[in-house]
PDB file of N, CA and C in Angstrom:
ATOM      1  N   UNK A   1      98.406 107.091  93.262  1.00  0.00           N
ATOM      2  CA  UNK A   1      97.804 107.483  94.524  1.00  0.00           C
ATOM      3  C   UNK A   1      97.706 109.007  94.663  1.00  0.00           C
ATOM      4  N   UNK A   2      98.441 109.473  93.918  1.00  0.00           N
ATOM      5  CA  UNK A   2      98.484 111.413  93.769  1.00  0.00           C
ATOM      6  C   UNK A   2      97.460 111.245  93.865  1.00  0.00           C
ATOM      7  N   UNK A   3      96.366 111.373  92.977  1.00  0.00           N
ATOM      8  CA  UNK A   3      95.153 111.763  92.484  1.00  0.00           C
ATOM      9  C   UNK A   3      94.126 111.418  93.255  1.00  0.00           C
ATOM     10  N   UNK A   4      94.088 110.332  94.473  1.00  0.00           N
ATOM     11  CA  UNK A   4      93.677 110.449  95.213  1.00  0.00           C
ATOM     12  C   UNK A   4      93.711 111.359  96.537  1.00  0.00           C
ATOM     13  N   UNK A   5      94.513 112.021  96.836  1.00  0.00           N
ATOM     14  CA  UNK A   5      95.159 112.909  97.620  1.00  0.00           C
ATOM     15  C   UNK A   5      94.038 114.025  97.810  1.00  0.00           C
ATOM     16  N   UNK A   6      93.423 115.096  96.904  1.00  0.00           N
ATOM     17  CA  UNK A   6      92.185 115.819  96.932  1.00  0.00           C
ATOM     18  C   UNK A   6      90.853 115.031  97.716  1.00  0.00           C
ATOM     19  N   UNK A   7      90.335 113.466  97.436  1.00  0.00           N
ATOM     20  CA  UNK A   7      89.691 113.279  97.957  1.00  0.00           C
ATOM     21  C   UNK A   7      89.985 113.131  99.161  1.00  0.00           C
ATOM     22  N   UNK A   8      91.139 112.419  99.601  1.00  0.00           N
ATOM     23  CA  UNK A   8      91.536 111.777 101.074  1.00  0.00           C
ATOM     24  C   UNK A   8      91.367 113.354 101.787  1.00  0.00           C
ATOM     25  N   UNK A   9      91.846 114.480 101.277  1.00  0.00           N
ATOM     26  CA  UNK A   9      91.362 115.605 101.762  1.00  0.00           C
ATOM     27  C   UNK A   9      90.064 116.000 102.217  1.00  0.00           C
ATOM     28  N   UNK A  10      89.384 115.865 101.203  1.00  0.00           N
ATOM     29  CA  UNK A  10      88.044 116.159 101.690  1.00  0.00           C
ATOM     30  C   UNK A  10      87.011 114.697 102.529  1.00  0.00           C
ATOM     31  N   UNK A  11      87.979 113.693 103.113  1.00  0.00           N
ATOM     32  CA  UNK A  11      86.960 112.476 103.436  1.00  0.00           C
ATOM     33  C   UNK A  11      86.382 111.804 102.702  1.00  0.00           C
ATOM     34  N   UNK A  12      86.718 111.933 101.150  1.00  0.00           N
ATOM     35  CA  UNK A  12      85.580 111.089 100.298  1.00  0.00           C
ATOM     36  C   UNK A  12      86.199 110.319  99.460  1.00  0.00           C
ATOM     37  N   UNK A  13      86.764 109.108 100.405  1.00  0.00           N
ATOM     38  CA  UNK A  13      87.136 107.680 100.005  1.00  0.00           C
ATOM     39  C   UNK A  13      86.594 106.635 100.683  1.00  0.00           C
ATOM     40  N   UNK A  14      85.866 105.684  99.418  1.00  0.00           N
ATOM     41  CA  UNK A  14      85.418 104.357  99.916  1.00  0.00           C
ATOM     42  C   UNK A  14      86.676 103.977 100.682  1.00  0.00           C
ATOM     43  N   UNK A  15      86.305 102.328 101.553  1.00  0.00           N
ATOM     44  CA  UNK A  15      86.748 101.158 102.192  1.00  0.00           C
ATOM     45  C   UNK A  15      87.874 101.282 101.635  1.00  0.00           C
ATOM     46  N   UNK A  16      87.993 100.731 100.752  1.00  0.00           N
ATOM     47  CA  UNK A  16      88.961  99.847  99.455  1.00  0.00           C
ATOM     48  C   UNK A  16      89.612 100.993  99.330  1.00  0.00           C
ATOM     49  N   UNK A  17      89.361 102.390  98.660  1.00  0.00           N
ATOM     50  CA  UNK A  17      90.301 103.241  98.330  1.00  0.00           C
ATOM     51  C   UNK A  17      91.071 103.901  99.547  1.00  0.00           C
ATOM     52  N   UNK A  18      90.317 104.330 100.563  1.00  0.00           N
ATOM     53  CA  UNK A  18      90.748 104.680 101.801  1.00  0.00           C
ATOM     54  C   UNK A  18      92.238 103.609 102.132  1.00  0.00           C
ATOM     55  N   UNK A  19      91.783 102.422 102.414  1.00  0.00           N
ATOM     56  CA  UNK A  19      92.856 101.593 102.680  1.00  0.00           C
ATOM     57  C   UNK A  19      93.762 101.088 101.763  1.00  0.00           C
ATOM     58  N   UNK A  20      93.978 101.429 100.906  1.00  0.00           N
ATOM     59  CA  UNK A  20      94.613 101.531  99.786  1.00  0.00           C
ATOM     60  C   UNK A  20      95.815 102.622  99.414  1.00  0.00           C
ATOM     61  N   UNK A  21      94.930 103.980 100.104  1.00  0.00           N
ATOM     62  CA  UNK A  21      95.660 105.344 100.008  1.00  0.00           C
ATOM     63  C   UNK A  21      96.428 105.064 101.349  1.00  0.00           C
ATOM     64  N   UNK A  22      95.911 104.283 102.489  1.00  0.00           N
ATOM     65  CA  UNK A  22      96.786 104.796 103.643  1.00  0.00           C
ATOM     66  C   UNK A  22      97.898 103.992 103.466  1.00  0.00           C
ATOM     67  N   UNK A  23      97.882 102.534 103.401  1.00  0.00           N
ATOM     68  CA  UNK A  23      99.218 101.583 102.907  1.00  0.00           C
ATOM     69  C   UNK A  23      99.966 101.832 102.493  1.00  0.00           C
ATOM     70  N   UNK A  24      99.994 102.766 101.057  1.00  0.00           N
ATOM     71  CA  UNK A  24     100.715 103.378  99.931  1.00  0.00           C
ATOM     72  C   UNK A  24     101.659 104.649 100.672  1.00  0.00           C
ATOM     73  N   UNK A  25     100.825 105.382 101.581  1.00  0.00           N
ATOM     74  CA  UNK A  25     101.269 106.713 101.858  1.00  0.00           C
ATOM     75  C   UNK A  25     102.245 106.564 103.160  1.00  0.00           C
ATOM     76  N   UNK A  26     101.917 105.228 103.939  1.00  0.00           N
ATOM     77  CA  UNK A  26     102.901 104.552 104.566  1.00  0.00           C
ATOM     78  C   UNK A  26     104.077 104.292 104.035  1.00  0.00           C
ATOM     79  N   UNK A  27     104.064 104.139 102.678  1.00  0.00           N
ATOM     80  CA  UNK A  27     105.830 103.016 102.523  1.00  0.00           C
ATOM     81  C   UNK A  27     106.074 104.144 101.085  1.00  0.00           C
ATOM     82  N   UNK A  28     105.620 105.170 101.146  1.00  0.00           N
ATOM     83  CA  UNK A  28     105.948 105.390  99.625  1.00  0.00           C
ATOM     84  C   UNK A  28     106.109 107.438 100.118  1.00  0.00           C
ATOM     85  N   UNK A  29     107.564 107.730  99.941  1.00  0.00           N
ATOM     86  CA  UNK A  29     107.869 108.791 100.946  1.00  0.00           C
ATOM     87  C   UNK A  29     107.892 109.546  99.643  1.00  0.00           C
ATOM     88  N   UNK A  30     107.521 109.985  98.131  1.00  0.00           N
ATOM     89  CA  UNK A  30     107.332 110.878  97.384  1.00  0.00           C
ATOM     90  C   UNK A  30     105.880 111.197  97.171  1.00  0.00           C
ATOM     91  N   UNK A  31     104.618 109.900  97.882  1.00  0.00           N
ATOM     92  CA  UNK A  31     103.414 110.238  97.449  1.00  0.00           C
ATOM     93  C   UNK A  31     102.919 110.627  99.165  1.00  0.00           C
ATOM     94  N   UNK A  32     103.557 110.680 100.184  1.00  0.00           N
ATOM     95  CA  UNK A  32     103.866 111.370 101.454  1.00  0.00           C
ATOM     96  C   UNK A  32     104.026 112.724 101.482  1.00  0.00           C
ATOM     97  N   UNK A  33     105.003 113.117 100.921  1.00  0.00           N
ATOM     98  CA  UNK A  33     105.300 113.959 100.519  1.00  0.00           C
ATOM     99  C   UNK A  33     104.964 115.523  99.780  1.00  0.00           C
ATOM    100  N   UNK A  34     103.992 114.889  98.759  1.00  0.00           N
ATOM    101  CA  UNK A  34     102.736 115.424  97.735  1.00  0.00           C
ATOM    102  C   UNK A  34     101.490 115.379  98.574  1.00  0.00           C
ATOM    103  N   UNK A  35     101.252 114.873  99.913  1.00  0.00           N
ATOM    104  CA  UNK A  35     100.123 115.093 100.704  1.00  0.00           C
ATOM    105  C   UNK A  35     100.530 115.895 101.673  1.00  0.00           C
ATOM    106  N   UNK A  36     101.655 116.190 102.326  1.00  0.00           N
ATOM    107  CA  UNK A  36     102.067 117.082 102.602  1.00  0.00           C
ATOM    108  C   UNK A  36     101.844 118.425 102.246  1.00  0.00           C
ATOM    109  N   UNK A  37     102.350 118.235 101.222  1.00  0.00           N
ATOM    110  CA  UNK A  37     102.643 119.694 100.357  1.00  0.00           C
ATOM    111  C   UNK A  37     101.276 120.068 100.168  1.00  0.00           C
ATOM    112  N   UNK A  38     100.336 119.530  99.635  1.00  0.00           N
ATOM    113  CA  UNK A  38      98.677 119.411  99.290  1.00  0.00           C
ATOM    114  C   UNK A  38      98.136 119.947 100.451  1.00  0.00           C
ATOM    115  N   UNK A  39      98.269 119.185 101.695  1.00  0.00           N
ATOM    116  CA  UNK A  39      97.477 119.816 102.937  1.00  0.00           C
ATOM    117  C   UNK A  39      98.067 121.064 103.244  1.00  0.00           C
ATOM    118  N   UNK A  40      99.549 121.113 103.105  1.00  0.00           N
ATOM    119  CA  UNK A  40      99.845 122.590 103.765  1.00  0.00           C
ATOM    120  C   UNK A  40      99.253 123.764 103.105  1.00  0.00           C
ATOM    121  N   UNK A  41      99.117 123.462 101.579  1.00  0.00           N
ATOM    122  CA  UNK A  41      98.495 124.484 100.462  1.00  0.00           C
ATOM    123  C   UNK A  41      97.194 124.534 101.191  1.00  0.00           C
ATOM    124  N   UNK A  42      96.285 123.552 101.404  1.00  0.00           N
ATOM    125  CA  UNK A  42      94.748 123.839 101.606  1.00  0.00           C
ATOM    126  C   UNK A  42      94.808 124.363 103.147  1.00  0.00           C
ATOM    127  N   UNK A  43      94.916 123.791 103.972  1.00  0.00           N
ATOM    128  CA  UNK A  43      94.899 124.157 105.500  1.00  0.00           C
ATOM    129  C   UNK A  43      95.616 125.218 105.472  1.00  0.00           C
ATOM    130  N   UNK A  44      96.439 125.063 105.232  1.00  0.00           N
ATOM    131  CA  UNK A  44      97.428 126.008 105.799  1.00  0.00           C
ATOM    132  C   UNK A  44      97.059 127.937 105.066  1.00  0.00           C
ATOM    133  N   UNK A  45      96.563 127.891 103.981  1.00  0.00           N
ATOM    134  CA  UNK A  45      96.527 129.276 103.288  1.00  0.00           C
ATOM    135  C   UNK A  45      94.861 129.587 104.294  1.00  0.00           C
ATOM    136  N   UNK A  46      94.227 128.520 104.197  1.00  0.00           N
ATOM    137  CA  UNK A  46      92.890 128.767 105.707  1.00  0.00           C
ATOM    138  C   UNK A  46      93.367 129.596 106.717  1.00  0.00           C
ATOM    139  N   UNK A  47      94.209 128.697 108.084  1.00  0.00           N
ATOM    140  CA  UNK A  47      94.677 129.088 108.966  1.00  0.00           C
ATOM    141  C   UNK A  47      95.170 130.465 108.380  1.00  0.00           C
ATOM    142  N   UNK A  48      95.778 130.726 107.530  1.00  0.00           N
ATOM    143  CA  UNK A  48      96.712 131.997 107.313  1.00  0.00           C
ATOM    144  C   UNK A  48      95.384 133.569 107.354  1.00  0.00           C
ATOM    145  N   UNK A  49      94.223 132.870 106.477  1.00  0.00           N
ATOM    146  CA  UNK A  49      93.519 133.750 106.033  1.00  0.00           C
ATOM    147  C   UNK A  49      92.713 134.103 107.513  1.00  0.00           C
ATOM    148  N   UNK A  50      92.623 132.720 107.935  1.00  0.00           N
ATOM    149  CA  UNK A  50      91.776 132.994 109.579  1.00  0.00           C
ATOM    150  C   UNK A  50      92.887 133.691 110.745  1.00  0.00           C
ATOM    151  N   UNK A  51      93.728 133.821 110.352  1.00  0.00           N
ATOM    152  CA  UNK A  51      94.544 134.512 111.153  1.00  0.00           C
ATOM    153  C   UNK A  51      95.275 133.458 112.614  1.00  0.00           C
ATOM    154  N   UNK A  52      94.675 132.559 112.510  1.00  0.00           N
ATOM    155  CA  UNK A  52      95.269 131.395 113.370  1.00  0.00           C
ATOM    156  C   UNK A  52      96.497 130.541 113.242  1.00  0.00           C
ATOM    157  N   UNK A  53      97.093 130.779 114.384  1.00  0.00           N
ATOM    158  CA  UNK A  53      97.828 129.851 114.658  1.00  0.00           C
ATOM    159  C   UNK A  53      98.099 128.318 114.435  1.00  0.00           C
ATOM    160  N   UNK A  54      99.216 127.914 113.934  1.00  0.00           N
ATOM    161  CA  UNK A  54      98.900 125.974 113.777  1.00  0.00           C
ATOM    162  C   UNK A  54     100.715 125.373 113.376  1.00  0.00           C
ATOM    163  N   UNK A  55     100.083 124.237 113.479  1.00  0.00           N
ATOM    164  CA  UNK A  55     100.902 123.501 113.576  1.00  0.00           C
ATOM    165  C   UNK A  55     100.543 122.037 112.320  1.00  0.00           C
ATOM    166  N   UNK A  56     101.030 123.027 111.051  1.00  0.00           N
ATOM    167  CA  UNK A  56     100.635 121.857 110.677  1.00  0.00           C
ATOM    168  C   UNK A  56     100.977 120.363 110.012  1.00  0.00           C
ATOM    169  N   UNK A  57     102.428 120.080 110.303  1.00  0.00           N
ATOM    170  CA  UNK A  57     103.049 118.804 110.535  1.00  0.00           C
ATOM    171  C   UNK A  57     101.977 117.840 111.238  1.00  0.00           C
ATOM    172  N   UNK A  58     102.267 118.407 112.538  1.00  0.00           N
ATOM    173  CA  UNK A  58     100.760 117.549 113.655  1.00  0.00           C
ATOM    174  C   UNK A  58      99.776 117.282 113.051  1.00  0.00           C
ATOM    175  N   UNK A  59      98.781 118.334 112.087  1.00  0.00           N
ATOM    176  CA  UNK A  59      97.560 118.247 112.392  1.00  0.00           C
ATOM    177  C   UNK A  59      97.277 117.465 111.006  1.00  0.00           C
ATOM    178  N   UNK A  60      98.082 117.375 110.089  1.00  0.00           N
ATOM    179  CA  UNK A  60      98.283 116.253 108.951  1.00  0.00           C
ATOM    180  C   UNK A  60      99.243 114.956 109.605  1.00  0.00           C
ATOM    181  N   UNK A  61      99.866 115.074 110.777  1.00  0.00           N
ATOM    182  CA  UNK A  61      99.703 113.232 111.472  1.00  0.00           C
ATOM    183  C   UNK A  61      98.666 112.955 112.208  1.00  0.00           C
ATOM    184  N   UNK A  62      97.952 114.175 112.836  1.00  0.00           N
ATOM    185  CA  UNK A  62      96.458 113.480 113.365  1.00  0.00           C
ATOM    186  C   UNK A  62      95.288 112.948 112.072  1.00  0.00           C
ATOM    187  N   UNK A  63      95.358 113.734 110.943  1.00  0.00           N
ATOM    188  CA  UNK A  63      94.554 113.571 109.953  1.00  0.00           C
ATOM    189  C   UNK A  63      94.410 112.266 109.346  1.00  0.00           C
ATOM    190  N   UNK A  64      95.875 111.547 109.409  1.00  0.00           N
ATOM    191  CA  UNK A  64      96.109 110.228 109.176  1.00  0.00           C
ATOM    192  C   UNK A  64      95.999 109.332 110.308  1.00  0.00           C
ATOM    193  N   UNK A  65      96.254 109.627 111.487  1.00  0.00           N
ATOM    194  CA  UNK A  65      96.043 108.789 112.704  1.00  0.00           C
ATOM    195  C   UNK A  65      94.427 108.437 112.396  1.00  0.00           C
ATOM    196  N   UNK A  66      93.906 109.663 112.402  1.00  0.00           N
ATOM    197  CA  UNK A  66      92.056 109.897 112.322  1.00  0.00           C
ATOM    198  C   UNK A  66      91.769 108.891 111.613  1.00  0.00           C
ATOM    199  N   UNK A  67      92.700 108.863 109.960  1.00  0.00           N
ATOM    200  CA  UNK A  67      91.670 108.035 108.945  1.00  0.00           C
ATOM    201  C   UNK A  67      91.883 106.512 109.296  1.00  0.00           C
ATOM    202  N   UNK A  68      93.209 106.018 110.015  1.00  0.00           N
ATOM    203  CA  UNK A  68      93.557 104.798 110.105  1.00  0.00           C
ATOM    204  C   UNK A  68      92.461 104.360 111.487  1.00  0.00           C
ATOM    205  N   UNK A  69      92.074 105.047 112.018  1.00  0.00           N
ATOM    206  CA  UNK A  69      91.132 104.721 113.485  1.00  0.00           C
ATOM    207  C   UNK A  69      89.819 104.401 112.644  1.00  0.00           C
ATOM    208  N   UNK A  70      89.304 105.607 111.485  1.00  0.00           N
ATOM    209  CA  UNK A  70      88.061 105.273 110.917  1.00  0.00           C
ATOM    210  C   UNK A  70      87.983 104.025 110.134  1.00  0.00           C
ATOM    211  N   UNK A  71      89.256 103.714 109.418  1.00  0.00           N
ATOM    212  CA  UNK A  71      89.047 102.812 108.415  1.00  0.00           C
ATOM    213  C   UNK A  71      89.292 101.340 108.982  1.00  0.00           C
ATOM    214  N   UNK A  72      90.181 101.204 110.681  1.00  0.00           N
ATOM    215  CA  UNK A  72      89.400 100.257 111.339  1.00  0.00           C
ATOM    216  C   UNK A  72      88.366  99.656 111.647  1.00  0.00           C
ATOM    217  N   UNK A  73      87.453 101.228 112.178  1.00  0.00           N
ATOM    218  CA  UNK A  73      86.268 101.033 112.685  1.00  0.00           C
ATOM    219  C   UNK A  73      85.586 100.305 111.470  1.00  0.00           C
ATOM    220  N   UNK A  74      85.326 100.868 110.057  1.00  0.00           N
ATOM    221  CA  UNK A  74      84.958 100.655 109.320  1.00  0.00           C
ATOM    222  C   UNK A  74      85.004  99.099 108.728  1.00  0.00           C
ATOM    223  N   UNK A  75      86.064  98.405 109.217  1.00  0.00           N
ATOM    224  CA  UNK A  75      86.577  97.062 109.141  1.00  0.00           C
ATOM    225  C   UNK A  75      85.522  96.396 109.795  1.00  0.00           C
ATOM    226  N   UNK A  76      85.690  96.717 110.846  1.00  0.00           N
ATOM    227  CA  UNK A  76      84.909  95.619 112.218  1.00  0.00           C
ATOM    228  C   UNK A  76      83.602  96.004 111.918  1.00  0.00           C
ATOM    229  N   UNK A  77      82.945  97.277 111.449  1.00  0.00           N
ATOM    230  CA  UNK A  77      81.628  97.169 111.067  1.00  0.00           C
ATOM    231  C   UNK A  77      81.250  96.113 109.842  1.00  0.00           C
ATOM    232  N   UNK A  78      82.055  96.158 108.986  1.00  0.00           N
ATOM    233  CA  UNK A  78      81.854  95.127 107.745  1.00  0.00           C
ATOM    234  C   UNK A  78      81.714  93.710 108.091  1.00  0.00           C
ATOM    235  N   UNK A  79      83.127  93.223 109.050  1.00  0.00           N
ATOM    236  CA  UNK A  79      83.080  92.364 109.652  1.00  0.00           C
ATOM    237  C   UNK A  79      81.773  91.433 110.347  1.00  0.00           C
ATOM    238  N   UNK A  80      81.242  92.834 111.256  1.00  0.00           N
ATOM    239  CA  UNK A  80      79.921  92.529 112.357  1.00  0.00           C
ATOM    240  C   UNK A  80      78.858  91.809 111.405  1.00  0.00           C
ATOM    241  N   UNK A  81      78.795  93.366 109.978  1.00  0.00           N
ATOM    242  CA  UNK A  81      77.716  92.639 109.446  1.00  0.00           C
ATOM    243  C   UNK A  81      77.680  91.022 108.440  1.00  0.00           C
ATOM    244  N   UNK A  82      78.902  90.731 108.371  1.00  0.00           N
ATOM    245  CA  UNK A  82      79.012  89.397 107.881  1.00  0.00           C
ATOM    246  C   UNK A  82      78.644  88.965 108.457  1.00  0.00           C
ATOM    247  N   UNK A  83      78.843  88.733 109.582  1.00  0.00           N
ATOM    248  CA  UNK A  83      78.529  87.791 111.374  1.00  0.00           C
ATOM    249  C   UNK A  83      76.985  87.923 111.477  1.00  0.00           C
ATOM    250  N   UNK A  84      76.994  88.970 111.171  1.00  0.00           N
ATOM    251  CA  UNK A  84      74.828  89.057 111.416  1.00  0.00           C
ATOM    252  C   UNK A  84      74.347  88.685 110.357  1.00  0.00           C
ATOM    253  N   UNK A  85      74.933  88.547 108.616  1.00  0.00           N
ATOM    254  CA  UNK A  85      74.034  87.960 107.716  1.00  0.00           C
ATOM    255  C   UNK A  85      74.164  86.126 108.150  1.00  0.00           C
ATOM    256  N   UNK A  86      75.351  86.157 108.509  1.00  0.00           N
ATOM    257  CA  UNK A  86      75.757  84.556 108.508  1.00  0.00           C
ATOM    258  C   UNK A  86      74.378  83.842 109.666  1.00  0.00           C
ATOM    259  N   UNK A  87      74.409  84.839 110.417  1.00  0.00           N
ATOM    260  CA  UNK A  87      72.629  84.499 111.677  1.00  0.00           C
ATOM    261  C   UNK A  87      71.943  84.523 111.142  1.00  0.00           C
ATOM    262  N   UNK A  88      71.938  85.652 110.278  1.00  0.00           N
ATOM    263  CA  UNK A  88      70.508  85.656 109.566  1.00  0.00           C
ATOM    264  C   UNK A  88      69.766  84.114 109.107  1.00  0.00           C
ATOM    265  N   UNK A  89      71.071  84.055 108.452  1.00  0.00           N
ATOM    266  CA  UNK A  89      70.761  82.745 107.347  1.00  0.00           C
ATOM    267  C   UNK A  89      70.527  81.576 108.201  1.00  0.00           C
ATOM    268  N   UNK A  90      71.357  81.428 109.029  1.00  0.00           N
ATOM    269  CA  UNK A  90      71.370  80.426 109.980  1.00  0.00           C
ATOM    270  C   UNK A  90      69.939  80.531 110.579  1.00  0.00           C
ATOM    271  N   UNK A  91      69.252  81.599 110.794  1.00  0.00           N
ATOM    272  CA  UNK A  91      68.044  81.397 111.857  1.00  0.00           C
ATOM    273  C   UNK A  91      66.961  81.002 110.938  1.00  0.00           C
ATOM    274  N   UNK A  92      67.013  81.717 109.729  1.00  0.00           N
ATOM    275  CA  UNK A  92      66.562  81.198 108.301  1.00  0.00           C
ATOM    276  C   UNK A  92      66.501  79.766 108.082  1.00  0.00           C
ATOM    277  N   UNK A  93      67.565  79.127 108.375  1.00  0.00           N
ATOM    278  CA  UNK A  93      67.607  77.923 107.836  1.00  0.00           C
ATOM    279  C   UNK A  93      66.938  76.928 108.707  1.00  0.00           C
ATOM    280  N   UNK A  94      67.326  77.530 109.826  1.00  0.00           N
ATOM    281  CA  UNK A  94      66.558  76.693 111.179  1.00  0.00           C
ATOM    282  C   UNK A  94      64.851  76.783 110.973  1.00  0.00           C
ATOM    283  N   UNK A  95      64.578  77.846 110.567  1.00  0.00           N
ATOM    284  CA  UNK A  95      63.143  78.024 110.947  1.00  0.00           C
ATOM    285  C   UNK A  95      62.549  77.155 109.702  1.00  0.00           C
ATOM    286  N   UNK A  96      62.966  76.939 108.365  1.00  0.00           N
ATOM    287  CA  UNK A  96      62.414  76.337 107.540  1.00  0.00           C
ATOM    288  C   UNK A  96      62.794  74.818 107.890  1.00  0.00           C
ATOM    289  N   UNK A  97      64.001  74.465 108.603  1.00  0.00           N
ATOM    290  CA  UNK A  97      63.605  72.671 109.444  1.00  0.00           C
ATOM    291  C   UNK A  97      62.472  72.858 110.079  1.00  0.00           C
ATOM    292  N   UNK A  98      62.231  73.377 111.280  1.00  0.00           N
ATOM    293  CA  UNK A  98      61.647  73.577 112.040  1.00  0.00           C
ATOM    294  C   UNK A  98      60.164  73.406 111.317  1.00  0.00           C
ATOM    295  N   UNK A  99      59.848  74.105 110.086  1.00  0.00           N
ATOM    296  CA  UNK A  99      58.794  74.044 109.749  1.00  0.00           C
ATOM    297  C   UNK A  99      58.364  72.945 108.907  1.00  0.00           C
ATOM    298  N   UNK A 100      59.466  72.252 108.467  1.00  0.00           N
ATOM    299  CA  UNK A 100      59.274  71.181 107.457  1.00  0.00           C
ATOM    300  C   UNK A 100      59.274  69.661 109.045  1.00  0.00           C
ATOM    301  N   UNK A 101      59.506  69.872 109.670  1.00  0.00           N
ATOM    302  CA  UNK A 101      59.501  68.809 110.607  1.00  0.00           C
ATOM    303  C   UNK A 101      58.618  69.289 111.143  1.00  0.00           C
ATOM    304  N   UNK A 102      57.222  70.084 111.584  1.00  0.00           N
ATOM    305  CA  UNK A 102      56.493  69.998 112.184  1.00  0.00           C
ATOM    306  C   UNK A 102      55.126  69.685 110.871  1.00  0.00           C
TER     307      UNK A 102
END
């Protein structure tokens, strides 16, 4: 899961890997740890260079709060669209009775 850590940084993890990285980074306190250390290096030498203030314990537990809210959302969208192909088909299927009985 290290090696995923750069992308989860920059936002660029599929479904599957996204939820994969967050599970792992939940129960596994050395690859926690290494994202830690990772974000404080990237954010943190930012903030330093921008001269700003931070906090960044917080703003790497909002970063993960963030991805676990997206990779919900991302659930129930997958979800929806099962539910709308499953109509699809269904209205599909109806319309070819419909047409074979008339």
């Amino acid at each position: 899961m290290e090696k995923l850590i750069p992308q989860f940084l920059d936002d660029d993890l599929d479904n599957q890997d996204l939820s994969d990285f967050l599970d792992h980074i939940d129960n596994c306190p050395e690859c926690k740890e290494e994202l830690t250390i990772q974000f404080l290096v990237r954010v943190g030498m930012q903030r330093l260079e921008d001269g700003n203030t931070f906090n960044l314990v917080k703003e790497l537990e909002r970063e993960l709060a963030d991805a676990k809210k997206k990779m919900h959302r991302r659930k129930t969208l997958v979800l929806i669209s099962y539910i709308l192909e499953i109509a699809v088909a269904a209205l599909f299927a109806l319309c070819l009775l419909l047409a074979i009985a008339l």
